[in-house]
PDB file of N, CA and C in Angstrom:
ATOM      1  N   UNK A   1      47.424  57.367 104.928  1.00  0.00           N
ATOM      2  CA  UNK A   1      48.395  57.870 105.862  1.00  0.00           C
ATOM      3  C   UNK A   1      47.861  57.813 107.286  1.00  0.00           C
ATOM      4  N   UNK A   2      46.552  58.000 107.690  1.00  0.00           N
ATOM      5  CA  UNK A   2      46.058  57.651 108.901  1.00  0.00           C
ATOM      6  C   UNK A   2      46.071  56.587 109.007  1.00  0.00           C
ATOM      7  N   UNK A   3      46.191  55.376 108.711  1.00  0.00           N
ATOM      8  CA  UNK A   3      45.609  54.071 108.889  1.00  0.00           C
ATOM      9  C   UNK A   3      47.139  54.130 109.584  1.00  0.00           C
ATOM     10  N   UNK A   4      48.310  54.021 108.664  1.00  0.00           N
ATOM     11  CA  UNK A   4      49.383  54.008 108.963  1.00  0.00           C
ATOM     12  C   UNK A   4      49.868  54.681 110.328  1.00  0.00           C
ATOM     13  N   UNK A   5      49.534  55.588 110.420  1.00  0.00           N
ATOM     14  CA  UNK A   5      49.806  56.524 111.394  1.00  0.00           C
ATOM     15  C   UNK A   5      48.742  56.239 112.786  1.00  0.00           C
ATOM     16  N   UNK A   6      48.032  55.306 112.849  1.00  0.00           N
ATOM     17  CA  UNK A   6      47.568  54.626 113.626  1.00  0.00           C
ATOM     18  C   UNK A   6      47.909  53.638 114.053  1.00  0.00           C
ATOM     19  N   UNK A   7      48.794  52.688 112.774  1.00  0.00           N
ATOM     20  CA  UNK A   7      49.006  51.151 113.394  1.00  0.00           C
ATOM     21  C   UNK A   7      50.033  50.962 113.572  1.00  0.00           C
ATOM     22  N   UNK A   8      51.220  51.639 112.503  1.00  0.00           N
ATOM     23  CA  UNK A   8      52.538  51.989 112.852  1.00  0.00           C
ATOM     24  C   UNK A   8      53.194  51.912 114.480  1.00  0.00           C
ATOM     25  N   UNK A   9      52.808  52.788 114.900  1.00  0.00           N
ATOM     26  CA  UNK A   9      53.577  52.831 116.364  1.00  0.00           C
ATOM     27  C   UNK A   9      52.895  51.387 117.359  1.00  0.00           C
ATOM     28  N   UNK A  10      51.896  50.978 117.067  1.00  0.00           N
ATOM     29  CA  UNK A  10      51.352  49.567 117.640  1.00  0.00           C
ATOM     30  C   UNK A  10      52.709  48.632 117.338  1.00  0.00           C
ATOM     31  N   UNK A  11      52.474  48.554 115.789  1.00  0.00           N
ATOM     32  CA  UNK A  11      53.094  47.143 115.489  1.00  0.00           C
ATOM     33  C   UNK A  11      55.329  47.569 115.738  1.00  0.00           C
ATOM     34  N   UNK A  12      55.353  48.970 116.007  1.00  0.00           N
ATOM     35  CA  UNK A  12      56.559  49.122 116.119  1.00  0.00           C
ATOM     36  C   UNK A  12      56.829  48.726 117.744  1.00  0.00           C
ATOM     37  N   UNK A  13      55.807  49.127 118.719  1.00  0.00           N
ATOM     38  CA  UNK A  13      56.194  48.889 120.221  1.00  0.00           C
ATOM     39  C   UNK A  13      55.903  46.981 120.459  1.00  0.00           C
ATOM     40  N   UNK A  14      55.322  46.531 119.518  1.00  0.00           N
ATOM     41  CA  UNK A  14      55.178  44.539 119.637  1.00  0.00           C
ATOM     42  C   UNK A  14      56.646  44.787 119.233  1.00  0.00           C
ATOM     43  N   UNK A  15      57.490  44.805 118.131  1.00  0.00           N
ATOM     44  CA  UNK A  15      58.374  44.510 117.925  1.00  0.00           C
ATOM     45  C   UNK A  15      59.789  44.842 118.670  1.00  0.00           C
ATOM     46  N   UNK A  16      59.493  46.215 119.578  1.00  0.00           N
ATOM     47  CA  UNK A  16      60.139  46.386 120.243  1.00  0.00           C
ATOM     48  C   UNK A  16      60.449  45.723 121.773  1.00  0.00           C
ATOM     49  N   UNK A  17      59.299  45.177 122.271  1.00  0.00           N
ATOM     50  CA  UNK A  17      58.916  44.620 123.232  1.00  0.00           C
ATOM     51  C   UNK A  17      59.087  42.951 123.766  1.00  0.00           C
ATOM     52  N   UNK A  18      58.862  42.568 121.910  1.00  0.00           N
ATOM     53  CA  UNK A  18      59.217  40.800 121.932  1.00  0.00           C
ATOM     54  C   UNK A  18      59.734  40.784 122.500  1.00  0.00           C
ATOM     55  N   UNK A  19      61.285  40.567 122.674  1.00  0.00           N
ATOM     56  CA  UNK A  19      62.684  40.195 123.033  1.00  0.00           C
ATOM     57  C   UNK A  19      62.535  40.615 124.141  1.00  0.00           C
ATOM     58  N   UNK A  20      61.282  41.329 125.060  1.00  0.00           N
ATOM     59  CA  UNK A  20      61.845  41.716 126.461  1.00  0.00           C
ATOM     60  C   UNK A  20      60.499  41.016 127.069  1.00  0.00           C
ATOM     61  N   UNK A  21      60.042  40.481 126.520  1.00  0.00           N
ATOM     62  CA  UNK A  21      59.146  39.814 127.199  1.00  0.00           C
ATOM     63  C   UNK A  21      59.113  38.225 128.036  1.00  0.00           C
ATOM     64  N   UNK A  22      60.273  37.523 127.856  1.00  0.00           N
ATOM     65  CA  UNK A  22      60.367  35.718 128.237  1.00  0.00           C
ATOM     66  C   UNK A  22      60.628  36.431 129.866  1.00  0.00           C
ATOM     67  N   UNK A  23      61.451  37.376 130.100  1.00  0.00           N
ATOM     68  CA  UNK A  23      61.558  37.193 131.502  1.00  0.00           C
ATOM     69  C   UNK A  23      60.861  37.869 132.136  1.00  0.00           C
ATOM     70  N   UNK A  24      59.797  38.609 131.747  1.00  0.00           N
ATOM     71  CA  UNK A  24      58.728  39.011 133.076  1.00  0.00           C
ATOM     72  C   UNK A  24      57.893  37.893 132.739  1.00  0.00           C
ATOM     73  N   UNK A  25      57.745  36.971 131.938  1.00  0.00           N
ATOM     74  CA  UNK A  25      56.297  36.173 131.679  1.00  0.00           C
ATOM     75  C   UNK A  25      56.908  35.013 132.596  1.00  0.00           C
ATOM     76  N   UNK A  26      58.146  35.000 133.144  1.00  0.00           N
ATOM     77  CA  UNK A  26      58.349  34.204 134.232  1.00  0.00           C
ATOM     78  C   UNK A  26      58.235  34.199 135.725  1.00  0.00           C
ATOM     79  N   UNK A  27      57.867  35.451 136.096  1.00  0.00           N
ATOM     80  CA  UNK A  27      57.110  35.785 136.938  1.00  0.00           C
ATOM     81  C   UNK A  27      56.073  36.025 137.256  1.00  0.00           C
ATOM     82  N   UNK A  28      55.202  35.053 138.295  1.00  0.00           N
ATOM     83  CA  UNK A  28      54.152  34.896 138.601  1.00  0.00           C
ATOM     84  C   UNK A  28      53.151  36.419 138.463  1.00  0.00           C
ATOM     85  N   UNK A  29      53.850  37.243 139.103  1.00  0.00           N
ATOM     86  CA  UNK A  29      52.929  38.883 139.309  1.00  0.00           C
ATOM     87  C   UNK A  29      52.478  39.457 137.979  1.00  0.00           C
ATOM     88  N   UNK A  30      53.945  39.287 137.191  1.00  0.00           N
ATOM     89  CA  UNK A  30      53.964  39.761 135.804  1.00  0.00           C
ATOM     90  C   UNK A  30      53.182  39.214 134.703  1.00  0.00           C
ATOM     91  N   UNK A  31      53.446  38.008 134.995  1.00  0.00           N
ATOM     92  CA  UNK A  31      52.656  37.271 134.131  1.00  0.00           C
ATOM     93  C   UNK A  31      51.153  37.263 134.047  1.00  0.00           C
ATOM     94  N   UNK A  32      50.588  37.117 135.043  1.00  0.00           N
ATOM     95  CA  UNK A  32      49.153  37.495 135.840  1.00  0.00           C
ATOM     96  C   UNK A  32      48.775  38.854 135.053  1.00  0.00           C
ATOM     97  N   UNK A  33      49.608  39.720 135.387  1.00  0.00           N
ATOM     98  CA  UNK A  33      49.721  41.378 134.943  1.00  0.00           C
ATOM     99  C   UNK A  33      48.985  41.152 133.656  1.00  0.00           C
ATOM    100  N   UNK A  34      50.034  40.513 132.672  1.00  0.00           N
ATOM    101  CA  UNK A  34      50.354  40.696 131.242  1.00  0.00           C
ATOM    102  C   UNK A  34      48.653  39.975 130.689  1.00  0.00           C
ATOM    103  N   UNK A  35      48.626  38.893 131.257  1.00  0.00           N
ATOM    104  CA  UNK A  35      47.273  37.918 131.053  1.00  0.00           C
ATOM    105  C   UNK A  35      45.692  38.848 131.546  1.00  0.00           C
ATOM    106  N   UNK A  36      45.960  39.970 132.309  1.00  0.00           N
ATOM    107  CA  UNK A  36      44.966  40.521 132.625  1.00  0.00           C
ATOM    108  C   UNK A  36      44.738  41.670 131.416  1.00  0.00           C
ATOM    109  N   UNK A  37      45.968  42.054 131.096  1.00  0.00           N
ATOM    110  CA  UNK A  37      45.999  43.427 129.946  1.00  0.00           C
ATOM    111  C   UNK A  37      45.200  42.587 128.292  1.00  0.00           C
ATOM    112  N   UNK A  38      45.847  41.719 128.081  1.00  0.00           N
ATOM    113  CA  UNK A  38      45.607  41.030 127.162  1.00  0.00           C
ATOM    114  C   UNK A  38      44.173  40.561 127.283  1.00  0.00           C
ATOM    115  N   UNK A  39      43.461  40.068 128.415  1.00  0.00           N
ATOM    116  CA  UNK A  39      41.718  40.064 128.572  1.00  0.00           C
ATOM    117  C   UNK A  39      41.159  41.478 128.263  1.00  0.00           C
ATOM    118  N   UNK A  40      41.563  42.581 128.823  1.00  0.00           N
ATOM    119  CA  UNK A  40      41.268  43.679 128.916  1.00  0.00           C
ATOM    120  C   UNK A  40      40.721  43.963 127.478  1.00  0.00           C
ATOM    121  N   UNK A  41      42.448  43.991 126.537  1.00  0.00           N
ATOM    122  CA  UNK A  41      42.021  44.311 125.239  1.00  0.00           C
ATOM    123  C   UNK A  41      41.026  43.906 124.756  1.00  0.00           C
ATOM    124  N   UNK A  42      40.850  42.564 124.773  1.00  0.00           N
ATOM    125  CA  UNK A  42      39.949  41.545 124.026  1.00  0.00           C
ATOM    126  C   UNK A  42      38.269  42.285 124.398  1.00  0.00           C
ATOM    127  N   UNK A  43      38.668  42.173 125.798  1.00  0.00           N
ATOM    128  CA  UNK A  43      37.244  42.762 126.038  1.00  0.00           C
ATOM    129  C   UNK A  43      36.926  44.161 125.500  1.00  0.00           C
ATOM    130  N   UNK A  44      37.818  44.873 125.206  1.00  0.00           N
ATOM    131  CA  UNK A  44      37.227  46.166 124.723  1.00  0.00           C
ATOM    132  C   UNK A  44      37.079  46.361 123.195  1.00  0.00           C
ATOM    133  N   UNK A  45      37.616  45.428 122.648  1.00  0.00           N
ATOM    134  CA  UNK A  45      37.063  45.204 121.292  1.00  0.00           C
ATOM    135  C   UNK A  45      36.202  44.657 120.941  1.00  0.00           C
ATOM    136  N   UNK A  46      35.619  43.451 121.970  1.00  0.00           N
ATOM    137  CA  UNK A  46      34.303  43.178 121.768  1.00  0.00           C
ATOM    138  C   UNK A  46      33.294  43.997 122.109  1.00  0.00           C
ATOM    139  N   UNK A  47      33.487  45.067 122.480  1.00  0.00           N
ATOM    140  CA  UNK A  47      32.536  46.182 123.058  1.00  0.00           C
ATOM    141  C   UNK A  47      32.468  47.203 121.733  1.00  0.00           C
ATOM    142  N   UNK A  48      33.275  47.315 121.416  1.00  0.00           N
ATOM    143  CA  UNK A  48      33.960  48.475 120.277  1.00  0.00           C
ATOM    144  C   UNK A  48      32.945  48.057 119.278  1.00  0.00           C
ATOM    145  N   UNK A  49      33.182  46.164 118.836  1.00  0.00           N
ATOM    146  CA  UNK A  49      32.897  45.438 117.429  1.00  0.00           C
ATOM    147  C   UNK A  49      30.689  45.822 117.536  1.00  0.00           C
ATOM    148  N   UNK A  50      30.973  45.634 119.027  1.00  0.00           N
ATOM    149  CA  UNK A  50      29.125  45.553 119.800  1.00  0.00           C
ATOM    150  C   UNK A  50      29.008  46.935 118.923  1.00  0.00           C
ATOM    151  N   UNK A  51      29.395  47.671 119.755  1.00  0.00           N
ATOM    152  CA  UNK A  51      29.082  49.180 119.156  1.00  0.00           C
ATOM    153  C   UNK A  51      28.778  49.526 117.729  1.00  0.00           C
ATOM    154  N   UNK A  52      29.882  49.293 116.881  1.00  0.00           N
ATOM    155  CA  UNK A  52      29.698  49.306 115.587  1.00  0.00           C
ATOM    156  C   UNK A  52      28.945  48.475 114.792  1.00  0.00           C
ATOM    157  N   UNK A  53      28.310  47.760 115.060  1.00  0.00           N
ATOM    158  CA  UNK A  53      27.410  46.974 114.642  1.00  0.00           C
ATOM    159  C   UNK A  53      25.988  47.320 114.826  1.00  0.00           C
ATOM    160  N   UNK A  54      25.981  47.866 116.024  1.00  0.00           N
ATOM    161  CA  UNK A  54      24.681  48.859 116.380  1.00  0.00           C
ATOM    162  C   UNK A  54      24.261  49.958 115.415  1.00  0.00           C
ATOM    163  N   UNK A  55      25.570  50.673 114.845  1.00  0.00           N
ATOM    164  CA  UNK A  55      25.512  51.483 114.264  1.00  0.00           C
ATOM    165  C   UNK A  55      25.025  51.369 113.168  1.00  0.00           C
ATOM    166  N   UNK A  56      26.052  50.502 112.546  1.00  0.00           N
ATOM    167  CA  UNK A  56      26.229  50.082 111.301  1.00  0.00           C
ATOM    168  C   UNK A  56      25.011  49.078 110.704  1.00  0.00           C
ATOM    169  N   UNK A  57      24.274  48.290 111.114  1.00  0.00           N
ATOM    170  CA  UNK A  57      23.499  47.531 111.184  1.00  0.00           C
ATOM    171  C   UNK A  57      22.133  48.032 110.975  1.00  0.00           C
ATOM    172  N   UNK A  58      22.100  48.523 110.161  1.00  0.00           N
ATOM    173  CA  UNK A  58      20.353  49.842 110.570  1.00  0.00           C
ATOM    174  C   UNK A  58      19.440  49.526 109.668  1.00  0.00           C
ATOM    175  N   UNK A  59      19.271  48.444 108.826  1.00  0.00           N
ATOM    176  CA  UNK A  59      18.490  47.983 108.146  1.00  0.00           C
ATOM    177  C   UNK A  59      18.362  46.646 107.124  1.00  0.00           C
ATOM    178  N   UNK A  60      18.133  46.277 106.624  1.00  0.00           N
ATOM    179  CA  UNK A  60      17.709  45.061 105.897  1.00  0.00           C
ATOM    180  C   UNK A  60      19.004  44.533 105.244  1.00  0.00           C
ATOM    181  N   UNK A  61      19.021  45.709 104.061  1.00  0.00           N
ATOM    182  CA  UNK A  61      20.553  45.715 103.324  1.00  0.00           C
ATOM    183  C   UNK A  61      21.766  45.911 104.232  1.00  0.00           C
ATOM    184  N   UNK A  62      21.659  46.489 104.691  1.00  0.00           N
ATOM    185  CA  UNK A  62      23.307  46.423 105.694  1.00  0.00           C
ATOM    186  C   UNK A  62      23.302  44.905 106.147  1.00  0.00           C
ATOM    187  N   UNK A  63      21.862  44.405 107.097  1.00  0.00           N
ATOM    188  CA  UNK A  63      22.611  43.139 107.480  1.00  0.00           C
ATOM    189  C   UNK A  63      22.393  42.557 106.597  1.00  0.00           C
ATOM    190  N   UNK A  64      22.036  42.218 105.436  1.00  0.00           N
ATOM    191  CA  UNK A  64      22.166  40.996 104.329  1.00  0.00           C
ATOM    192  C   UNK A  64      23.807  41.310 104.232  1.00  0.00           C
ATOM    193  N   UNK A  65      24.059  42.380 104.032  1.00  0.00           N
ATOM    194  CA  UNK A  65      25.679  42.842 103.382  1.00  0.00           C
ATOM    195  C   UNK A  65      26.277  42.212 104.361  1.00  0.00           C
ATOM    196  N   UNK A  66      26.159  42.373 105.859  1.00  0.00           N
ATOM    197  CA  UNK A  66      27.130  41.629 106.852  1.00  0.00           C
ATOM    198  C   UNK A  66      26.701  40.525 106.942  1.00  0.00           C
ATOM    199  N   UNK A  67      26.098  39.595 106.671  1.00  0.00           N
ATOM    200  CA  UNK A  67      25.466  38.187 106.954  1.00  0.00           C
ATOM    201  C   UNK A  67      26.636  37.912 105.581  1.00  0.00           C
ATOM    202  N   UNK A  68      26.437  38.425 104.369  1.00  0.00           N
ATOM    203  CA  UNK A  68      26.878  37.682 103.011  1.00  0.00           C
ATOM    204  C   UNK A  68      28.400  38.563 103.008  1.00  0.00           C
ATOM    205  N   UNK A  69      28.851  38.694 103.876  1.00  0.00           N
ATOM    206  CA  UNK A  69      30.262  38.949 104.287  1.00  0.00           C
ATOM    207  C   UNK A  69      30.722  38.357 105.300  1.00  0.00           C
ATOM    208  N   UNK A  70      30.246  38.072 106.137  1.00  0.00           N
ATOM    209  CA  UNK A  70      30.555  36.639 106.921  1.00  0.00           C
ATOM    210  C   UNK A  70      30.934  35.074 106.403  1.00  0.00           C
ATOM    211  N   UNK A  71      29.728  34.725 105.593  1.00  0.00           N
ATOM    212  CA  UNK A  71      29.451  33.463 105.153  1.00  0.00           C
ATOM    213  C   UNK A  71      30.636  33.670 104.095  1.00  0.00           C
ATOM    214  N   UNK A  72      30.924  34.615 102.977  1.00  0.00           N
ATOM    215  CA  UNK A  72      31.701  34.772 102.401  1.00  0.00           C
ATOM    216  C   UNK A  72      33.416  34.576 102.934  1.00  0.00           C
ATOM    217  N   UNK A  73      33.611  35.553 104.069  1.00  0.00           N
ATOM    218  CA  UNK A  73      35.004  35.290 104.835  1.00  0.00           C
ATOM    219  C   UNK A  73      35.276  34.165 105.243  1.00  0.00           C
ATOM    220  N   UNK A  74      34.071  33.912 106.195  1.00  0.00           N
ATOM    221  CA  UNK A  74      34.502  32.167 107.102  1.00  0.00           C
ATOM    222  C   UNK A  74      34.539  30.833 106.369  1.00  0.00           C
ATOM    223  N   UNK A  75      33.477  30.767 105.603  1.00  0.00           N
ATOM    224  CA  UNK A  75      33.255  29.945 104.995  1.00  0.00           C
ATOM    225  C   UNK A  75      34.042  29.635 103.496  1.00  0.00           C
ATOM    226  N   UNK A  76      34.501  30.366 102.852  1.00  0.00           N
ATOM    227  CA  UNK A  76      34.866  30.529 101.600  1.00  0.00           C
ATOM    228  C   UNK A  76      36.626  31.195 101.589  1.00  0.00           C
ATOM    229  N   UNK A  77      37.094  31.660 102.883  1.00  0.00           N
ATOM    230  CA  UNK A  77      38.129  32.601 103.138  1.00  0.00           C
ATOM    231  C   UNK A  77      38.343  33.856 102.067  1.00  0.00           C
ATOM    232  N   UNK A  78      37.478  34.327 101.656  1.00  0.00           N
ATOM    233  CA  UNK A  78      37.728  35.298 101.007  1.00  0.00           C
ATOM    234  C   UNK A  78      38.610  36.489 101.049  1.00  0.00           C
ATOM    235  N   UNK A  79      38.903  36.771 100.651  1.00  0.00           N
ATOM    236  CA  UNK A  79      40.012  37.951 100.735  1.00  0.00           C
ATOM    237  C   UNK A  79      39.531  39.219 101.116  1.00  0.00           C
ATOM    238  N   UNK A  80      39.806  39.719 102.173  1.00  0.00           N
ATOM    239  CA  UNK A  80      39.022  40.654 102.439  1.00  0.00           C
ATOM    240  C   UNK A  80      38.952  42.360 101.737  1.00  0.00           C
ATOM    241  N   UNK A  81      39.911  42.115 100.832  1.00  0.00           N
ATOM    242  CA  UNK A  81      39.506  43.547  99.868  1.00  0.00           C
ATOM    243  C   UNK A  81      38.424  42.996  98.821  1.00  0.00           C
ATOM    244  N   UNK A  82      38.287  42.396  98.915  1.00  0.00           N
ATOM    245  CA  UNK A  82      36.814  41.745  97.996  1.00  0.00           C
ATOM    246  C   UNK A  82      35.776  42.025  98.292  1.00  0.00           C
ATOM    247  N   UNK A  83      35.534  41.942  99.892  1.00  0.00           N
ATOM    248  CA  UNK A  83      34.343  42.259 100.220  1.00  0.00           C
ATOM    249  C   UNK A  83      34.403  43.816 100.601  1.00  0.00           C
ATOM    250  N   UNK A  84      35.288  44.360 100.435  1.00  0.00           N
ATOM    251  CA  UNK A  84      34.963  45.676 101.135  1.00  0.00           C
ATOM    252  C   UNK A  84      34.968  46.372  99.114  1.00  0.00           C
ATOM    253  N   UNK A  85      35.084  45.874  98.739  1.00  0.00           N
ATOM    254  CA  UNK A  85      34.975  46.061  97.138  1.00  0.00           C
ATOM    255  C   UNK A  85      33.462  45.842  96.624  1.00  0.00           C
ATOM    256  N   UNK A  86      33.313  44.210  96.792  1.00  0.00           N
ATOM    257  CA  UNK A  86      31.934  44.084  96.803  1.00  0.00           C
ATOM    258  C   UNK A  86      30.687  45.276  97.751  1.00  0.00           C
ATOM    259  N   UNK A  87      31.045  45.543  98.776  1.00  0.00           N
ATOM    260  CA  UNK A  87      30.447  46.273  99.728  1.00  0.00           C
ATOM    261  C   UNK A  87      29.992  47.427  99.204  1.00  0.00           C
ATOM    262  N   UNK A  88      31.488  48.065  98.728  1.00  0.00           N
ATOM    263  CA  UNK A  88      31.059  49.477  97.582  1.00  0.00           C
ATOM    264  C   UNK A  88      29.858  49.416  96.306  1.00  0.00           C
ATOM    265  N   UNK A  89      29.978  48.008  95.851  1.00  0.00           N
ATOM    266  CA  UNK A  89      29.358  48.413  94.944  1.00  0.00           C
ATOM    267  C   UNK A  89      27.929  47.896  94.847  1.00  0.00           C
ATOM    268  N   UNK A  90      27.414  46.947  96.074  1.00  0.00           N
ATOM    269  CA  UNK A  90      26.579  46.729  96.421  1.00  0.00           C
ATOM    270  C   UNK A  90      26.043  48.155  96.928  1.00  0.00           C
ATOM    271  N   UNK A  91      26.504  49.048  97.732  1.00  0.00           N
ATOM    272  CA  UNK A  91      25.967  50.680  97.589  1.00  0.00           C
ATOM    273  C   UNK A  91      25.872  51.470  97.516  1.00  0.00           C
ATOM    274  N   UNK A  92      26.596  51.480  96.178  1.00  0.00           N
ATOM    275  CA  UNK A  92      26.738  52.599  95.019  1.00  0.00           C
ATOM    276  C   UNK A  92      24.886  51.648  94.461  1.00  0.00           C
ATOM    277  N   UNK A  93      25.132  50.737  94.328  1.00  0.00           N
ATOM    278  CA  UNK A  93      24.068  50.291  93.488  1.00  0.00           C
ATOM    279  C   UNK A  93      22.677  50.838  94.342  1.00  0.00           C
ATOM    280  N   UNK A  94      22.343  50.267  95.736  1.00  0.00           N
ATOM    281  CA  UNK A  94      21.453  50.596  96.453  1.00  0.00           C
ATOM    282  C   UNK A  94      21.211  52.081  96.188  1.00  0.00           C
ATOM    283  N   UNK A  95      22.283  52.875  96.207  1.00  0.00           N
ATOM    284  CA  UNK A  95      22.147  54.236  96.307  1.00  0.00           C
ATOM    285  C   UNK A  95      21.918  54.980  94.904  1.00  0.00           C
ATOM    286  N   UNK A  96      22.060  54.382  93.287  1.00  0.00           N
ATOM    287  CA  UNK A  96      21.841  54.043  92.427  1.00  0.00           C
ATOM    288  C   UNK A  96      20.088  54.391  92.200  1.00  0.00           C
ATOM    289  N   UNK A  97      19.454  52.998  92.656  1.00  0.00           N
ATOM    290  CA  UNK A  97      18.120  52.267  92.274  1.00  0.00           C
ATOM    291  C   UNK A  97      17.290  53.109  93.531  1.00  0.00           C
ATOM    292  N   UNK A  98      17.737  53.799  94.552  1.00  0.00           N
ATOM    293  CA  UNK A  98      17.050  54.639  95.403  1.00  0.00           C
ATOM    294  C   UNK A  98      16.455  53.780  96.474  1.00  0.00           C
ATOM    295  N   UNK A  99      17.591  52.631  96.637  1.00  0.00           N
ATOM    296  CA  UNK A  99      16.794  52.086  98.013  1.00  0.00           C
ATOM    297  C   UNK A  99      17.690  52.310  99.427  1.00  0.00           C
ATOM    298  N   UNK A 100      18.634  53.509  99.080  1.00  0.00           N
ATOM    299  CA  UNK A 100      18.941  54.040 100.668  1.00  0.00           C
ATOM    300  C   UNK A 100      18.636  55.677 100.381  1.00  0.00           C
TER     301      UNK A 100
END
């Protein structure tokens, strides 16, 4: 219900917004505007993704887990409830055998 209640009103204001968007993107100011918001985002998710990776990243097994979740996604397109499946039980297991 949080996830929802997070993305919900996102993907409801894109849909509300499409249809009003061809005629400001025809103006030079607006358009500029819109192209600066849209860098903005980008950039603050690459800051966000920085962050969490810092976090998240804290030892051997975590990055093997994100290295062999990468190679897995990009390379293979895996489905991504797989790996967050695999993920679990890669440490349940770690946490298991006492190596976290």
């Amino acid at each position: 219900m949080a996830t929802v209640g997070i993305f919900l009103p996102a993907f409801g204001f894109v849909a509300l917004s499409r249809p009003l968007l061809p005629r400001p993107r025809r103006s030079p100011v607006l358009s500029a505007l819109l192209d600066g918001v849209n860098v903005a985002s980008l950039a603050l998710m690459a800051v966000v993704t920085w962050q969490l990776a810092r976090t998240a990243l804290v030892d051997g097994l975590t990055i093997a887990l994100a290295l062999t979740s990468e190679v897995l996604l990009f390379r293979f397109r895996t489905n991504s409830a797989w790996l967050v499946l695999g993920g679990a039980v890669v440490g349940l297991a770690a946490r298991a055998l006492g190596l976290t």
